[in-house]
C-alpha atoms as a PDB file:
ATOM      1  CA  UNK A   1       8.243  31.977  -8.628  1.00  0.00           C
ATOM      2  CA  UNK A   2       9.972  33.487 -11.636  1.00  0.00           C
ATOM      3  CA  UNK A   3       8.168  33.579 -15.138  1.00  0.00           C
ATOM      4  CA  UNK A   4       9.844  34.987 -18.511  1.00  0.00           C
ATOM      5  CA  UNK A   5       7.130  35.057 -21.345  1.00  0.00           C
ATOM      6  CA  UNK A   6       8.060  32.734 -24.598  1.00  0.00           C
ATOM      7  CA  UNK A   7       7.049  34.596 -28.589  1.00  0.00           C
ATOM      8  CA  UNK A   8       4.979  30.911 -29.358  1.00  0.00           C
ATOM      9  CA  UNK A   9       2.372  31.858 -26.505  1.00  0.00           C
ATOM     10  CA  UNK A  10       3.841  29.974 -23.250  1.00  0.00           C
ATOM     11  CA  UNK A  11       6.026  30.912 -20.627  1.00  0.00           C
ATOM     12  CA  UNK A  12       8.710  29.738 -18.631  1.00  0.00           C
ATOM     13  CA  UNK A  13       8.628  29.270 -15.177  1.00  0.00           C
ATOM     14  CA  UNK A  14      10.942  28.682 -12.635  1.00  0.00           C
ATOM     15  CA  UNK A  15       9.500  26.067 -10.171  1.00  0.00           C
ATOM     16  CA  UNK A  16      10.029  25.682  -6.145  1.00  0.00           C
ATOM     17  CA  UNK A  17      12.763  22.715  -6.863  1.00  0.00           C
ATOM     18  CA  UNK A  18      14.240  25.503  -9.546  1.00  0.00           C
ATOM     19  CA  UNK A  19      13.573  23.157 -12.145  1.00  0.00           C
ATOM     20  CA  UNK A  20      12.542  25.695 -15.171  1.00  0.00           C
ATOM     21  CA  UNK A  21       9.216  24.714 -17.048  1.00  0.00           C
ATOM     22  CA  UNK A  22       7.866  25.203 -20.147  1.00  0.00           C
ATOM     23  CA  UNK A  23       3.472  26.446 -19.757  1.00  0.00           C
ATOM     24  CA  UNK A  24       1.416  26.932 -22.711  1.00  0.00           C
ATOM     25  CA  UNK A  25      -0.705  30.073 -22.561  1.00  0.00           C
ATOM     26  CA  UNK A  26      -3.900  28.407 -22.213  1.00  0.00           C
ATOM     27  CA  UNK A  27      -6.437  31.673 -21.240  1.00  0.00           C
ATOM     28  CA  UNK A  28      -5.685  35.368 -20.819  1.00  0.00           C
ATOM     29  CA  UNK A  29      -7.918  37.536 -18.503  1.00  0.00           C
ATOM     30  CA  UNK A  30      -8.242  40.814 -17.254  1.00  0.00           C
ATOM     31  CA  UNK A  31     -10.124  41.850 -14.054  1.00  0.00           C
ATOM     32  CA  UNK A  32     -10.082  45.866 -13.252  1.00  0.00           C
ATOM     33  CA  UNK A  33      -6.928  46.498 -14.385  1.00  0.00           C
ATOM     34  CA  UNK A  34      -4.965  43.473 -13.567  1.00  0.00           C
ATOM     35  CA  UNK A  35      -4.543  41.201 -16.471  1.00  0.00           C
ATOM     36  CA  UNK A  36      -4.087  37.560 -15.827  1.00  0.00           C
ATOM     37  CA  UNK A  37      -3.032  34.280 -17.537  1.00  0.00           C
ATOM     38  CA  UNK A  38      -4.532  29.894 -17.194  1.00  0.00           C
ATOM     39  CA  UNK A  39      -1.432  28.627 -18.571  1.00  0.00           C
ATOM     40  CA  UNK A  40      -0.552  24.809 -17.904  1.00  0.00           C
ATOM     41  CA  UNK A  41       1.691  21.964 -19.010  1.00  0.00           C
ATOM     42  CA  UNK A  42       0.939  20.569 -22.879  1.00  0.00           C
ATOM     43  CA  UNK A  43      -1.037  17.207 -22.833  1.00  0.00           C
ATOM     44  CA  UNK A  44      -2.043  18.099 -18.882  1.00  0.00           C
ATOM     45  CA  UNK A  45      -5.537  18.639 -16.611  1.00  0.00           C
ATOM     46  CA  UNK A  46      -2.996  21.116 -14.582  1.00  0.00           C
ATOM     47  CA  UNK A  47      -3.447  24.189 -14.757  1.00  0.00           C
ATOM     48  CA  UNK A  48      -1.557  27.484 -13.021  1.00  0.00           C
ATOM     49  CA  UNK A  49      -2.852  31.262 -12.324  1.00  0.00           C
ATOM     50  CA  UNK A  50      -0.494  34.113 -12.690  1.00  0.00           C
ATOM     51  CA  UNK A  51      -1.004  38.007 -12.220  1.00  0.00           C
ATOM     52  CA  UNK A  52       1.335  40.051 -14.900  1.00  0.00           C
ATOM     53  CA  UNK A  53       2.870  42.883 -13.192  1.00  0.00           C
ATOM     54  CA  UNK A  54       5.216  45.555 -14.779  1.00  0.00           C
ATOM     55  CA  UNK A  55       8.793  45.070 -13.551  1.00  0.00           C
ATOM     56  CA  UNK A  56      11.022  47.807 -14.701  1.00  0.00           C
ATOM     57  CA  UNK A  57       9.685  47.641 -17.806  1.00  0.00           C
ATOM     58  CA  UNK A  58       9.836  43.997 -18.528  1.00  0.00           C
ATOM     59  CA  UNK A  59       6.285  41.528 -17.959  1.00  0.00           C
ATOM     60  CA  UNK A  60       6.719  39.722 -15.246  1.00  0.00           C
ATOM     61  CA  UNK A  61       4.139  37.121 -13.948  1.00  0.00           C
ATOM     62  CA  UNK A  62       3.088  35.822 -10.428  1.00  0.00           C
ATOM     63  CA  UNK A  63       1.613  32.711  -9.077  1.00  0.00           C
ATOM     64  CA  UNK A  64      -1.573  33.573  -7.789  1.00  0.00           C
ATOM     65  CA  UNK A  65      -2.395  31.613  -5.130  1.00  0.00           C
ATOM     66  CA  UNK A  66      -5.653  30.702  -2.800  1.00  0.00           C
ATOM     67  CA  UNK A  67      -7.496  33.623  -1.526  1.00  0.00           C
ATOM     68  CA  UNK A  68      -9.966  36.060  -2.542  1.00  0.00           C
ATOM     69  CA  UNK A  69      -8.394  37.211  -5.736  1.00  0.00           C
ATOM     70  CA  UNK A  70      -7.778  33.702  -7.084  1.00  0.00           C
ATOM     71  CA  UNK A  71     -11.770  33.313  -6.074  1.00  0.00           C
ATOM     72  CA  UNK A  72     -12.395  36.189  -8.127  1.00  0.00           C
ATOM     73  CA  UNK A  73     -10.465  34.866 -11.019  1.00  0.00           C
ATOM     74  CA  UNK A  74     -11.940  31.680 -10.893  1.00  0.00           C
ATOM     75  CA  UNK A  75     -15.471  33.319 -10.876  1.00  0.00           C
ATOM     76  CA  UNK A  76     -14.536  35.140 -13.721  1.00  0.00           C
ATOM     77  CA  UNK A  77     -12.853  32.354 -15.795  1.00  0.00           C
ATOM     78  CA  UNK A  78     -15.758  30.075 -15.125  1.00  0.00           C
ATOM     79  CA  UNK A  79     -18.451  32.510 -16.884  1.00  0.00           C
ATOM     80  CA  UNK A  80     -16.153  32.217 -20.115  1.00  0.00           C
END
């Protein structure tokens, strides 16, 4: 899933049907030395977990899905 990050705090993302959608930024994280983002459609209970990673120089961000670090996110995001 591709994401491009927007200047009014939201990103774009490029969803499985390639349909591109707009995500406000709603929470920004970091664990060790990842940094994360909660960002979600405006006016929406949804909500969508993405890792930033450092793609040839540009920010790049990727679904995280189930598993042990989206766990660990959650744990963290819930003691906010």
């Amino acid at each position: 899933m591709k994401a491009k990050y927007n200047s009014d705090k939201s990103i774009s993302v490029e969803m499985e049907s390639g349909k591109i959608e707009k995500l406000q930024i709603l929470e920004e994280l970091n664990i060790g030395s990842n940094h994360y983002i909660i960002a979600g459609p405006e006016n929406s209970d949804e909500a969508y977990a993405y890792k930033t990673v450092d793609a040839n120089g540009f920010r790049e961000f990727e679904a995280v899905g189930p598993g042990k670090e989206f766990d660990k996110l959650l744990q963290e995001y819930n003691k906010m």
